[in-house]
C-alpha atoms as a PDB file:
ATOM      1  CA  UNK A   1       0.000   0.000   0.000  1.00  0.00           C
ATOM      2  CA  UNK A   2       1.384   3.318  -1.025  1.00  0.00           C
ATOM      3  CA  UNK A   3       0.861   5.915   2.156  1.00  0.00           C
ATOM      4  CA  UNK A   4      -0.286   9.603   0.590  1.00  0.00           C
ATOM      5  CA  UNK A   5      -0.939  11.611   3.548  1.00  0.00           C
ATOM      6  CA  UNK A   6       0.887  10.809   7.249  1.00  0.00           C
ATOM      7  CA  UNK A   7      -0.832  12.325  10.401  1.00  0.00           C
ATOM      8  CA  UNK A   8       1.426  13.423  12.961  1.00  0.00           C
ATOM      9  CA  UNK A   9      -0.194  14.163  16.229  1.00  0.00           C
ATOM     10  CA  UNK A  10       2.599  16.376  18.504  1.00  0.00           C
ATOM     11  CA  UNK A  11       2.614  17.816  21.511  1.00  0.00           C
ATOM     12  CA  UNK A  12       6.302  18.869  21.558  1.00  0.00           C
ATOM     13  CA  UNK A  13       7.543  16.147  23.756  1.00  0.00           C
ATOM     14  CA  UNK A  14      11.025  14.510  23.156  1.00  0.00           C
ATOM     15  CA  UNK A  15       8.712  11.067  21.323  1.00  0.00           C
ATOM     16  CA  UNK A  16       6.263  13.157  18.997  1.00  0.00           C
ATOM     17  CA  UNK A  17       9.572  15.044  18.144  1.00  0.00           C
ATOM     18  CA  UNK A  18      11.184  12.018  17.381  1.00  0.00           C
ATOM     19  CA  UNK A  19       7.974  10.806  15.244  1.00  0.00           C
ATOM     20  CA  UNK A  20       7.745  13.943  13.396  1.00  0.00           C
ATOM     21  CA  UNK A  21      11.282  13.224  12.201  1.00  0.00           C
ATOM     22  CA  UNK A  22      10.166   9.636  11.069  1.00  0.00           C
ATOM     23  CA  UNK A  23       6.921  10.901   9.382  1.00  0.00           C
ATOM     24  CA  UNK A  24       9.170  13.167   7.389  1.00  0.00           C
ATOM     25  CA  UNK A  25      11.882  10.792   6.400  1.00  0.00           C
ATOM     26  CA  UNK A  26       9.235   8.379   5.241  1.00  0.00           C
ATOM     27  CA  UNK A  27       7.273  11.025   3.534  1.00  0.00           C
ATOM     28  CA  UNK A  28      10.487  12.345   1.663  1.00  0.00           C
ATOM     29  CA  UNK A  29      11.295   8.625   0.591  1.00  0.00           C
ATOM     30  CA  UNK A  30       7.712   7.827  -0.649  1.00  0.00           C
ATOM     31  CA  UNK A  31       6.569  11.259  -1.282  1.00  0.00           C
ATOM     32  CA  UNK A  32       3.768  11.688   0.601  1.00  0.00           C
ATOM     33  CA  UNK A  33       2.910  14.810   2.315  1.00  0.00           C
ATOM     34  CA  UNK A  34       2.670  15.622   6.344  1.00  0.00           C
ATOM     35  CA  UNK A  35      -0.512  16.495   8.246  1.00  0.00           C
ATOM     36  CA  UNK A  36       0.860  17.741  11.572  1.00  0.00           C
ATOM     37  CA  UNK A  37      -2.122  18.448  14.203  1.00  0.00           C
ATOM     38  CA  UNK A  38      -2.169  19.570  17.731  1.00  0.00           C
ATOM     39  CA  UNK A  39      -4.790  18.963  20.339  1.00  0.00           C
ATOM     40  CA  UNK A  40      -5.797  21.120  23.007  1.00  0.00           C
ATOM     41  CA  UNK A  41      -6.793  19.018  25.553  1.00  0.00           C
ATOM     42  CA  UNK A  42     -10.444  20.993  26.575  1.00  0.00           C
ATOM     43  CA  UNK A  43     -11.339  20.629  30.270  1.00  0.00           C
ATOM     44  CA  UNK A  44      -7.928  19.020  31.230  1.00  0.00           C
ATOM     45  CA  UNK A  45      -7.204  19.950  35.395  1.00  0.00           C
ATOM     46  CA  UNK A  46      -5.083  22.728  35.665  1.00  0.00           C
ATOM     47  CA  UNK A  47      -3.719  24.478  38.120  1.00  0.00           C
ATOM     48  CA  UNK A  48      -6.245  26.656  37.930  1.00  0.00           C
ATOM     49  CA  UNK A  49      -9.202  24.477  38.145  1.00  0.00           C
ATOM     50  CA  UNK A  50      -9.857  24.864  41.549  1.00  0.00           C
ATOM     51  CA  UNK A  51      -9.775  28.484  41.683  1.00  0.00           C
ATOM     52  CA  UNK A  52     -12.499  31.128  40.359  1.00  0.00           C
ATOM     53  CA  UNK A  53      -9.265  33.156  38.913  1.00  0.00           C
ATOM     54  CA  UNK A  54      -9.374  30.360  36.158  1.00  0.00           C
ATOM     55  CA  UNK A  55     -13.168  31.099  34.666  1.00  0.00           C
ATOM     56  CA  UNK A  56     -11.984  34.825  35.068  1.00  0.00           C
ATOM     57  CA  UNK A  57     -11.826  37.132  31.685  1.00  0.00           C
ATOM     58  CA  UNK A  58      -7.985  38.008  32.857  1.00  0.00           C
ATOM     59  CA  UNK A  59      -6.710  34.711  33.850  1.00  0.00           C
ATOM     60  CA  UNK A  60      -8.658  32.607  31.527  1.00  0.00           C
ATOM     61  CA  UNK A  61      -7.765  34.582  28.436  1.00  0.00           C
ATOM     62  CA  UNK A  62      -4.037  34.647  29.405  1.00  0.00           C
ATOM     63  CA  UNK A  63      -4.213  30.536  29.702  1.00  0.00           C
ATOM     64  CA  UNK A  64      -6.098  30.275  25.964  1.00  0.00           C
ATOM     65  CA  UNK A  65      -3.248  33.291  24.547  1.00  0.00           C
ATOM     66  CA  UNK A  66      -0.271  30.739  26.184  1.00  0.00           C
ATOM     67  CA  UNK A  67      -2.073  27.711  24.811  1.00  0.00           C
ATOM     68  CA  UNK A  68      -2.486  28.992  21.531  1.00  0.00           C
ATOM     69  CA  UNK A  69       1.272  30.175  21.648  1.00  0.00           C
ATOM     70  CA  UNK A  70       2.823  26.492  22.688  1.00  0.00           C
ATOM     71  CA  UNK A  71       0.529  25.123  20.030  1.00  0.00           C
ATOM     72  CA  UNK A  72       1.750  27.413  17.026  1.00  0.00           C
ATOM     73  CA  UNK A  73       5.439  26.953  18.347  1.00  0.00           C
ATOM     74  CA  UNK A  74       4.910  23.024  18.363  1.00  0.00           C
ATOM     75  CA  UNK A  75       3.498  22.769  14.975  1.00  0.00           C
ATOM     76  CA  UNK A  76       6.026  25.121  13.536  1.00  0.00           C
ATOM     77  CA  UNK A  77       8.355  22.413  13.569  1.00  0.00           C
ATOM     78  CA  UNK A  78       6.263  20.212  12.044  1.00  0.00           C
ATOM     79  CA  UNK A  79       6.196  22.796   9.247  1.00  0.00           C
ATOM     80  CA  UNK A  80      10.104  23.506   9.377  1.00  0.00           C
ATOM     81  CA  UNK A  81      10.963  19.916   9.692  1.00  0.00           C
ATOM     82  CA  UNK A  82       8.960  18.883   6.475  1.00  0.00           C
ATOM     83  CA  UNK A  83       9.905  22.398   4.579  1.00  0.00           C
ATOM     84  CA  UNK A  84      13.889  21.365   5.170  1.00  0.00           C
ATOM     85  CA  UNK A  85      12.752  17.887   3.110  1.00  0.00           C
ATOM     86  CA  UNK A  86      10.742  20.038   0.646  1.00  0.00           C
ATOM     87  CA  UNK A  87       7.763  17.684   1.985  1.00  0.00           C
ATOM     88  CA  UNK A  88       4.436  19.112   1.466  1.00  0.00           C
ATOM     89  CA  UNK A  89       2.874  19.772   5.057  1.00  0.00           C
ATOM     90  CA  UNK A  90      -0.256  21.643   6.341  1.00  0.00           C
ATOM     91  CA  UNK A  91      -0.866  22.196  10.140  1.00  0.00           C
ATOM     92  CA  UNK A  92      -4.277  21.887  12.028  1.00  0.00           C
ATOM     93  CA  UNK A  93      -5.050  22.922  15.058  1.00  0.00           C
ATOM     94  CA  UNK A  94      -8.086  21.442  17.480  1.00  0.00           C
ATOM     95  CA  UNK A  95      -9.431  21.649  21.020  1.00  0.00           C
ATOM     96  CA  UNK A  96     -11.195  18.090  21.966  1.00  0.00           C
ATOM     97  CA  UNK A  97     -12.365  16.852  25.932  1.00  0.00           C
ATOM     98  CA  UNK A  98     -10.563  13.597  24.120  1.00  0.00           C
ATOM     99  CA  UNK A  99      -7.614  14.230  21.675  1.00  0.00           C
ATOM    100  CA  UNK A 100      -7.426  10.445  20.714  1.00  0.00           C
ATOM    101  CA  UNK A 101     -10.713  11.173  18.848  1.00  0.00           C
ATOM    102  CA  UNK A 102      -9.868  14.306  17.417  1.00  0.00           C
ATOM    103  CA  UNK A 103      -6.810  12.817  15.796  1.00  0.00           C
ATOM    104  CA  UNK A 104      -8.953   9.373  14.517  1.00  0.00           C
ATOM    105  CA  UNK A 105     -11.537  12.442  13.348  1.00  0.00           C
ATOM    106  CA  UNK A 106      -8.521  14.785  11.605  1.00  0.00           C
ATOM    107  CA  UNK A 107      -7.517  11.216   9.695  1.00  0.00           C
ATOM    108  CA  UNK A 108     -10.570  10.719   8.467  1.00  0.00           C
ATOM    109  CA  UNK A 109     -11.435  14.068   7.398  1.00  0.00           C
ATOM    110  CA  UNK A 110      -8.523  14.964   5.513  1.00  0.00           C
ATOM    111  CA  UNK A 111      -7.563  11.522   4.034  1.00  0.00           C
ATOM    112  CA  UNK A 112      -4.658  10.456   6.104  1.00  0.00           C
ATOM    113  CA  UNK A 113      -3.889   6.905   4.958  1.00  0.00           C
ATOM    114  CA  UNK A 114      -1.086   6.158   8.073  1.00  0.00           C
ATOM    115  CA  UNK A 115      -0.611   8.111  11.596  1.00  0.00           C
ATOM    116  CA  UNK A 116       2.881   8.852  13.048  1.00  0.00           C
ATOM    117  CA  UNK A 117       2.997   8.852  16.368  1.00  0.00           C
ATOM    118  CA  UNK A 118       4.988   9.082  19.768  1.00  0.00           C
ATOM    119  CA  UNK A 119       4.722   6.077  21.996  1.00  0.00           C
ATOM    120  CA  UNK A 120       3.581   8.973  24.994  1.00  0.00           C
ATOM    121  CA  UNK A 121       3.791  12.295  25.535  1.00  0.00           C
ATOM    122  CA  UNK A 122       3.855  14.783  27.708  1.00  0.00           C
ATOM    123  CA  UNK A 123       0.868  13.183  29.904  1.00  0.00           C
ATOM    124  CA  UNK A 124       0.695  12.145  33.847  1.00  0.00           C
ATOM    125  CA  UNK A 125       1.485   8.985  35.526  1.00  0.00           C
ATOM    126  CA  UNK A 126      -1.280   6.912  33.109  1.00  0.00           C
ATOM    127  CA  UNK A 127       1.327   7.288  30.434  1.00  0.00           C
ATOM    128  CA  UNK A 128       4.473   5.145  31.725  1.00  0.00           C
ATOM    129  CA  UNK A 129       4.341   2.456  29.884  1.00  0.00           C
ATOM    130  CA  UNK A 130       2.402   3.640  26.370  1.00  0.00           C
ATOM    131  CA  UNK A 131       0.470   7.005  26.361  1.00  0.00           C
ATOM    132  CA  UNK A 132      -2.789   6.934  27.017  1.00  0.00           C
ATOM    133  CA  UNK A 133      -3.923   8.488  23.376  1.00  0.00           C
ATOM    134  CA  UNK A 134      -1.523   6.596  21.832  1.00  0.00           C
ATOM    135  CA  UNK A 135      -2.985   3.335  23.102  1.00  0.00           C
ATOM    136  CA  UNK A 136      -6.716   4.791  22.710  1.00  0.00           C
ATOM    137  CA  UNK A 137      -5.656   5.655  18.439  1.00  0.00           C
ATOM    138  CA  UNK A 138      -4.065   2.463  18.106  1.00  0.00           C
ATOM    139  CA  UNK A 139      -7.531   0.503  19.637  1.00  0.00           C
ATOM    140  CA  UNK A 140     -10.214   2.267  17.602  1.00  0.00           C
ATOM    141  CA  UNK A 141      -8.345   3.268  14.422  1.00  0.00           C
ATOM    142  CA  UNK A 142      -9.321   1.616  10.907  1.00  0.00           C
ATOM    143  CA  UNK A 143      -6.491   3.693   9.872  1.00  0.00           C
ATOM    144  CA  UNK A 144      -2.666   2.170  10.227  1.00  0.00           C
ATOM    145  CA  UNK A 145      -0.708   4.084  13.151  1.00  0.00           C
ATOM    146  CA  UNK A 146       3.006   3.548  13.164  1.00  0.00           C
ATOM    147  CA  UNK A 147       4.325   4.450  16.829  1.00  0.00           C
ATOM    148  CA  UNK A 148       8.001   5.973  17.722  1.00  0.00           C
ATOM    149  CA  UNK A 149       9.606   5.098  20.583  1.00  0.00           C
END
């Protein structure tokens, strides 16, 4: 099977960094293009959470401004990364309560025939052994994942 279009789901950790490389290696060799996406985990505990400062205008916008920030940082890489290989990329951004569907729901929707992804990211304690979106994508996919460790 001839892969067109490779997902990469990143959060900037040290693994989707390392799967962002792969993605573009393989892309470059079979000339496919990169789909780099970023979730915003919606409704995730913060710091915050606990406080009424979070649902505040001030501190609330601040946290969505920071958010945004990390998120355009992280997926210009993605961009860089594939531009060095003269690999065709585009970037997405999404906010999702669970990221693992947003990502199935980004492959679908813009014809991703394989995801590239880290073995865990930048998650809590649940991700030790295999992060926790990376083992929910790999259970309910239709779609082949490839995962960097």
């Amino acid at each position: 099977m001839a892969y067109r279009n490779l997902l990469v789901p990143t959060d900037g950790s040290g693994r989707s960094r390392k799967a962002i490389r792969a993605a573009v290696a393989l892309a470059r060799t079979i000339g496919a293009r990169i789909t780099g996406i970023y979730v915003i985990a919606e409704g995730v505990p913060t710091v915050f959470s606990g406080s009424r400062l979070y649902g505040s205008g001030v501190v609330g916008r601040e946290y969505r401004e920071l958010v945004k920030r990390e998120a355009r940082q992280i997926l210009a890489e993605v961009e860089r990364r594939a531009d060095d290989e003269d690999v065709p990329c585009r970037v997405l951004r999404r906010l999702a309560r669970e990221p693992w569907r947003a990502i199935l729901a980004a492959a679908r929707s813009h014809g991703c025939d394989l995801i590239v992804m880290g073995s865990h990211g930048r998650g809590s304690v649940q991700t030790l052994l295999l992060g926790s979106q990376t083992a929910k994508v790999l259970a309910h996919s239709k779609i082949p994942v490839l995962v960097c460790r």
